[in-house]
Protein backbone atom coordinates (compact mmCIF):
# COMPACT_ATOMS: atom_id res chain seq x y z
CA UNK A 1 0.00 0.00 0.00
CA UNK A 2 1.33 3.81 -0.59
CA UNK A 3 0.02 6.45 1.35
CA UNK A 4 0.15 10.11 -0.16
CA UNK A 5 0.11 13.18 1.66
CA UNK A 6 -1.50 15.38 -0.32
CA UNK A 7 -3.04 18.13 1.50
CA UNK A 8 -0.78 20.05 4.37
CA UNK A 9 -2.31 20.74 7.63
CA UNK A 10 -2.00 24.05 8.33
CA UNK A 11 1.14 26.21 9.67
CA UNK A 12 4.80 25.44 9.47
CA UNK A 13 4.82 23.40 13.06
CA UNK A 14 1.65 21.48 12.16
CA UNK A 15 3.29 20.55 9.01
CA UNK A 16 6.15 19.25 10.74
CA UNK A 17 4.18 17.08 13.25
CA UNK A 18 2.08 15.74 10.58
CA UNK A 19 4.74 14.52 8.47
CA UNK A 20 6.12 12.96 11.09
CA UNK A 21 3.68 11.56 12.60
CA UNK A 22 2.58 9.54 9.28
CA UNK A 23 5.75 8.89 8.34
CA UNK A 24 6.97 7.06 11.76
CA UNK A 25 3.78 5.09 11.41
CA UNK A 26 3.68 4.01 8.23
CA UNK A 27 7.80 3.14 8.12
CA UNK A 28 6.78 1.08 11.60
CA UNK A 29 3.73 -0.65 9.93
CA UNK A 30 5.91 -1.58 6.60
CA UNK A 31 3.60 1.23 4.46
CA UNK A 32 5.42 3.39 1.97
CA UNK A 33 4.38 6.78 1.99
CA UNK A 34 5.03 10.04 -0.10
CA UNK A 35 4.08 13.54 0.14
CA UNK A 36 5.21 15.71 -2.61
CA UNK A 37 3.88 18.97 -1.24
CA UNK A 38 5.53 18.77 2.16
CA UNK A 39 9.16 17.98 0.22
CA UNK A 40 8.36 21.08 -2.13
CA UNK A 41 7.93 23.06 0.83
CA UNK A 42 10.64 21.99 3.12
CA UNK A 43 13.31 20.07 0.85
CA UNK A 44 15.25 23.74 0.45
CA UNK A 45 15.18 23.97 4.46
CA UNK A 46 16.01 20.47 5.84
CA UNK A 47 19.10 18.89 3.19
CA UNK A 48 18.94 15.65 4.98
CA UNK A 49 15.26 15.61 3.14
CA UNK A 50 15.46 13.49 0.04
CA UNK A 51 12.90 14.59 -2.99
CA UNK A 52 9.47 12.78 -2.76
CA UNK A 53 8.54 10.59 -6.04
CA UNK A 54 5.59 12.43 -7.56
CA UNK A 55 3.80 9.30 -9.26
CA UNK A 56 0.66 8.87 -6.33
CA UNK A 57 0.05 12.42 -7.47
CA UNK A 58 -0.16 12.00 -10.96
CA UNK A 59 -2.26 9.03 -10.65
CA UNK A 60 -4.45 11.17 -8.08
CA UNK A 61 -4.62 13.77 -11.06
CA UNK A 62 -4.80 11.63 -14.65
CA UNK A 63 -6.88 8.54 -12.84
CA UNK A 64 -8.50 9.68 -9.82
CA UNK A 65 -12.06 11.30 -11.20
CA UNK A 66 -12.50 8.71 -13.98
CA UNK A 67 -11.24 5.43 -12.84
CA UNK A 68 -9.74 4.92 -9.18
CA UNK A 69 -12.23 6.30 -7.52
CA UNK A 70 -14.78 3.61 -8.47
CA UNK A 71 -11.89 1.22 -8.12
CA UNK A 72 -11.06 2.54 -4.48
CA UNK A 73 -14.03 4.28 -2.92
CA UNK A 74 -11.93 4.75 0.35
CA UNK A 75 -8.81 6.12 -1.43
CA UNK A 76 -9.13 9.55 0.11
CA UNK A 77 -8.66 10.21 3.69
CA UNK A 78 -9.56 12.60 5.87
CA UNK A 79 -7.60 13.13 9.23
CA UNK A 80 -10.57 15.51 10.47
CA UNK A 81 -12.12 13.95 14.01
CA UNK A 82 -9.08 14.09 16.84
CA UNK A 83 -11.73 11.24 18.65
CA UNK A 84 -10.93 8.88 15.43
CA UNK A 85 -6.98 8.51 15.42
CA UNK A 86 -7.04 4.42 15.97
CA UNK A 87 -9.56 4.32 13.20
CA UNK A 88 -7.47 6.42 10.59
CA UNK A 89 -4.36 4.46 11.94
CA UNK A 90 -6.30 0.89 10.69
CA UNK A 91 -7.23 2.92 7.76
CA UNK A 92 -3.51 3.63 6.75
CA UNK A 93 -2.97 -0.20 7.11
CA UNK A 94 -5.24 -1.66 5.04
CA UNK A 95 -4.03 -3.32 1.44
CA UNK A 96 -5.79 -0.20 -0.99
CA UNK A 97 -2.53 0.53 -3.06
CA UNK A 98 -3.01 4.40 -2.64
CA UNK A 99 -4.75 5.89 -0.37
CA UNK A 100 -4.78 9.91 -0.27
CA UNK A 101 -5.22 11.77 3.03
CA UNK A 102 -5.13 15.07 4.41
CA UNK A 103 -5.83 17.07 7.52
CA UNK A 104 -3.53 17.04 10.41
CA UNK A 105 -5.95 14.92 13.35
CA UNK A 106 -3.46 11.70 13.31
CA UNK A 107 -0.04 11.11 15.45
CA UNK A 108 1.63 7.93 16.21
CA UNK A 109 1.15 6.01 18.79
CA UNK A 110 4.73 6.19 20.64
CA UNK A 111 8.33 6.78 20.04
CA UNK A 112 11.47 5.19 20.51
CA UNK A 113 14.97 7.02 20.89
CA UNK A 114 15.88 5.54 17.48
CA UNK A 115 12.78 7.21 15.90
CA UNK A 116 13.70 10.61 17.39
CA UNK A 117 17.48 10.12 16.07
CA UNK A 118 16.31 9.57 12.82
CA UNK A 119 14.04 12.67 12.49
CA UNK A 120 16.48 14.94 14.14
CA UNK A 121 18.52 13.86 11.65
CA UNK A 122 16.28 14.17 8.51
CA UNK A 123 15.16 17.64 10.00
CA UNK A 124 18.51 19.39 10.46
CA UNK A 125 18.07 22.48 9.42
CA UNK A 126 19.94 24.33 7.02
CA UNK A 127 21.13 27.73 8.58
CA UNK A 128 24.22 29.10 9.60
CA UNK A 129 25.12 27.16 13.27
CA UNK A 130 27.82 28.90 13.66
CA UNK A 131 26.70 32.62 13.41
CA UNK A 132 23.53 31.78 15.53
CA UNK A 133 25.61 29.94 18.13
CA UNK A 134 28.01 33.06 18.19
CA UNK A 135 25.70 35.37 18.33
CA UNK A 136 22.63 34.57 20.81
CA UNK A 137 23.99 30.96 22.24
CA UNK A 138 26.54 31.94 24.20
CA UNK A 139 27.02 31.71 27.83
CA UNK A 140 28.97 31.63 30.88
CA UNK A 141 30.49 28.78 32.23
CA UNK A 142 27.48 26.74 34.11
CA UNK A 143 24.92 29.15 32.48
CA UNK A 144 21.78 27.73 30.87
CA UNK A 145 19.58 29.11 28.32
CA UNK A 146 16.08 29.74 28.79
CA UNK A 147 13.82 30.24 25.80
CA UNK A 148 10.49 32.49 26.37
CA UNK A 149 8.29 32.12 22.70
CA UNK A 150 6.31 35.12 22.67
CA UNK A 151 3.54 33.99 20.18
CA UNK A 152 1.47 37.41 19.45
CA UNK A 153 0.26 38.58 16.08
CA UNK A 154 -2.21 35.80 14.46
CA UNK A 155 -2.85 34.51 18.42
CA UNK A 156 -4.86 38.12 18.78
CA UNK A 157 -7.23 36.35 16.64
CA UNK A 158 -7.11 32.93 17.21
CA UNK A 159 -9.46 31.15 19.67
CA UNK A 160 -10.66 34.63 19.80
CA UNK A 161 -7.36 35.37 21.84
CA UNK A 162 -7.07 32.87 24.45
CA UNK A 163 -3.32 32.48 24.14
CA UNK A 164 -3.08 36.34 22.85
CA UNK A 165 -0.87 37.05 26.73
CA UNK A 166 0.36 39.83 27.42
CA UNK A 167 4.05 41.06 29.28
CA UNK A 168 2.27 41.02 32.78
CA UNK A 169 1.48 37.47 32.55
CA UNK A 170 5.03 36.08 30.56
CA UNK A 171 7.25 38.08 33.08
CA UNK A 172 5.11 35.98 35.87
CA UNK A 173 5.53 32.83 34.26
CA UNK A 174 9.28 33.03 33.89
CA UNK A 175 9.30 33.94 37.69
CA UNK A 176 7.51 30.63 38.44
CA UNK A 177 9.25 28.66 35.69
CA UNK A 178 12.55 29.71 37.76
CA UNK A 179 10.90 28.59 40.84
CA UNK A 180 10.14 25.28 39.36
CA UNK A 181 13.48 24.69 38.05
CA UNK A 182 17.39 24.07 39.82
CA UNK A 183 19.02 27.38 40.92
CA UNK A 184 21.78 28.31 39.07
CA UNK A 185 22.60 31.17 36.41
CA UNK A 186 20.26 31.60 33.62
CA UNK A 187 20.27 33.58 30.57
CA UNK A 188 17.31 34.35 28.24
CA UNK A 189 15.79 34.41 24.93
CA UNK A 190 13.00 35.99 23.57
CA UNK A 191 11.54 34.44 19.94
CA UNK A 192 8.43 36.57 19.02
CA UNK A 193 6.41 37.31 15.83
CA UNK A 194 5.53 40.78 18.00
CA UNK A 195 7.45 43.24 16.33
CA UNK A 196 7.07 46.05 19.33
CA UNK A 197 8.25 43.66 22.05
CA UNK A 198 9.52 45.58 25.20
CA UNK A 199 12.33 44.07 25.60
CA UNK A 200 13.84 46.41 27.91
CA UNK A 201 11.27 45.60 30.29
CA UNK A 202 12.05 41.86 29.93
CA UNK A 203 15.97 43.18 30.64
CA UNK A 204 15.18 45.04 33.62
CA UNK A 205 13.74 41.95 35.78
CA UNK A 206 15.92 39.77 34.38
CA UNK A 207 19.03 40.87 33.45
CA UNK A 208 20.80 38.81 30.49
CA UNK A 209 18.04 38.73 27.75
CA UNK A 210 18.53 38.44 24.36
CA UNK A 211 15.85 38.78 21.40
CA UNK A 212 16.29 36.74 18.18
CA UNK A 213 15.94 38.61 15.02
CA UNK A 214 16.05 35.74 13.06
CA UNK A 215 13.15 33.87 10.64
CA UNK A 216 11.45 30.82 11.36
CA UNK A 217 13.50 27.94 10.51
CA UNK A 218 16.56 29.87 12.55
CA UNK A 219 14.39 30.17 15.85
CA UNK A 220 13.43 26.65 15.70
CA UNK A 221 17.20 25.67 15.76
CA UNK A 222 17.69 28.32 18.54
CA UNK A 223 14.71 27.11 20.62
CA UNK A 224 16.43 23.73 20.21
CA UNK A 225 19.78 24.14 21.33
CA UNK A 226 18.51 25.86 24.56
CA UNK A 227 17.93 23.78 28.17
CA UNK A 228 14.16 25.39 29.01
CA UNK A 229 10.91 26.58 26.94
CA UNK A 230 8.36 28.89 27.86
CA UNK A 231 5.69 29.98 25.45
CA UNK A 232 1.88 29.32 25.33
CA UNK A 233 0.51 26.44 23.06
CA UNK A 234 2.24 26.60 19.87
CA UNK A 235 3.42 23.57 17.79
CA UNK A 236 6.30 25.45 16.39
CA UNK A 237 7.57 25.65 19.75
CA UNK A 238 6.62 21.97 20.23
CA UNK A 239 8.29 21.00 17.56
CA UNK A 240 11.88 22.76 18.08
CA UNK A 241 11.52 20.97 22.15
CA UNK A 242 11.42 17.54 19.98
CA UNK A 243 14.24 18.37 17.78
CA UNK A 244 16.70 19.41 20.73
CA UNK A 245 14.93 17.94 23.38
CA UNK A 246 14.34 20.57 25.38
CA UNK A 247 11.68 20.32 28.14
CA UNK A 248 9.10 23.10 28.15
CA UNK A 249 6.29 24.50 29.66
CA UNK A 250 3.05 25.70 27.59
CA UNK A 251 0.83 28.46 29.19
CA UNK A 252 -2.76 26.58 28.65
CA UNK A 253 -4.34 27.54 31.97
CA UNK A 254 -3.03 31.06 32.82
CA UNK A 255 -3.86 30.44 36.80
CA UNK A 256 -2.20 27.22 36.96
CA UNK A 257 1.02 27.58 38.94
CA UNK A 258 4.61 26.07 37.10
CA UNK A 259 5.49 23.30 39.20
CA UNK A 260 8.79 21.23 38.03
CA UNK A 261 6.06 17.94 37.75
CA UNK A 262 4.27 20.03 34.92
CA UNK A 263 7.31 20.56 32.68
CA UNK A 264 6.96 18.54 29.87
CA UNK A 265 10.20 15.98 29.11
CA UNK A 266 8.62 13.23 26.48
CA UNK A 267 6.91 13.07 23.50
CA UNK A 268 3.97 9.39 23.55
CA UNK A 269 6.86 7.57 25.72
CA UNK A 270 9.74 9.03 24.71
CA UNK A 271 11.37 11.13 27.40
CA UNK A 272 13.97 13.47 26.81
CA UNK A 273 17.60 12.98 27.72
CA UNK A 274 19.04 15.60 30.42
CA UNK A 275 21.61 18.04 28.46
């Protein structure tokens, strides 16, 4: 059976999850599976990414209307209902020698350190290491990096704001994510899409701060190669803490009090190794 990806699921961290979520699953279950759009997308980014064969979607587009469809009545997928993942998982399995899904509502079921290798592998990112770690990485000898992801602009409107916080309620969080975590000497950085941070303010209660001014695919590295995340719910976040296993914190109930059992350190059974 071939599975083809053929519809992305939404921004660049969903994306991420998504293909790697199908992928780990179907290499696990003995299913190969292709998506041409995702390697479009993020083959210039990640080099370790190898070009996706483009054949399921030709067939989707010659064959699909006039002939498979009939053949194959199942052959498109939806990944739509979150309550439905070990359906779509049986789904993926069966023998219907292409089956076409989209949507972004299916993960795997666990992960084993080998799995993570391998994706931290495929997903190294192509940037300049050595500029970013020279210019916002380093630190003092026993100093560890904190990373607070400021997630503003689309968040005013999404969930009609819910995660839209504001400087009040980051600069308390840090205070209790120190609280929760070993003493020692910390050093920050701020990734944001808010382009009128106050960082000064940020400086002022806490000293060494730093704010990227990089793009997307550098802040995920950054995020990575840092000990601690703060941020609320955000999947690009997410993902970076999975590529440089980095435990973090998401800001989901503003009220709930950082405690160091609430830090997250695993992704379905995986749990991160200490840097």
């Amino acid at each position: 059976m071939l599975i083809c990806l053929s519809i992305l699921g939404g921004g660049r961290g969903n994306d991420l999850f998504q293909f790697m979520h199908i992928d780990s699953f179907c290499r696990r279950n003995g299913v190969k599976f292709y998506s041409p759009t995702f390697h479009e997308k993020y083959c210039p980014q990640f080099p370790n990414l190898p070009p996706s064969s483009k054949t399921p979607y030709r067939v989707k587009k010659l064959l699909y209307n006039r002939y498979y469809r009939k053949l194959n009545p199942n052959c498109i997928l939806g990944f739509t209902d979150e309550t439905k993942i070990p359906e779509y998982r049986e789904q993926i399995k069966k023998d219907y020698l292409v089956t076409f899904c989209y949507g972004w509502f299916f993960n795997n079921d666990v992960y084993s350190e080998n799995d993570i290798r391998y994706y931290q592998n495929l997903f190294d990112p192509k940037v300049d290491k050595e500029r970013l770690n020279q210019k916002y990485l380093q630190k003092e000898d026993n100093e560890k990096i904190i990373t607070v992801h400021i997630r503003r602009g689309d968040y005013k409107e999404f969930l009609e704001g819910r995660y839209f916080f504001d400087d009040d309620m980051y600069i308390r969080k840090i205070k209790e994510l120190l609280a929760a975590i070993p003493e020692g000497k910390y050093k920050f950085l701020i990734c944001t899409n808010d382009e009128n941070l106050d960082l000064e303010r940020y400086k002022r209660e806490f000293g060494n701060v730093i704010q990227s001014e990089e793009g997307p695919l550098e802040d995920q590295y950054l995020i990575s190669q840092t000990n601690y995340l703060l941020g609320a719910p955000s999947t690009f976040s997410q993902w970076a803490s999975v590529m440089g296993e980095v435990p973090y914190y998401h800001i989901y109930e503003p009220e709930e009090t950082i405690t160091e059992d609430k830090i997250i350190k695993e992704i379905r059974g995986y749990k991160y190794k200490q840097k």
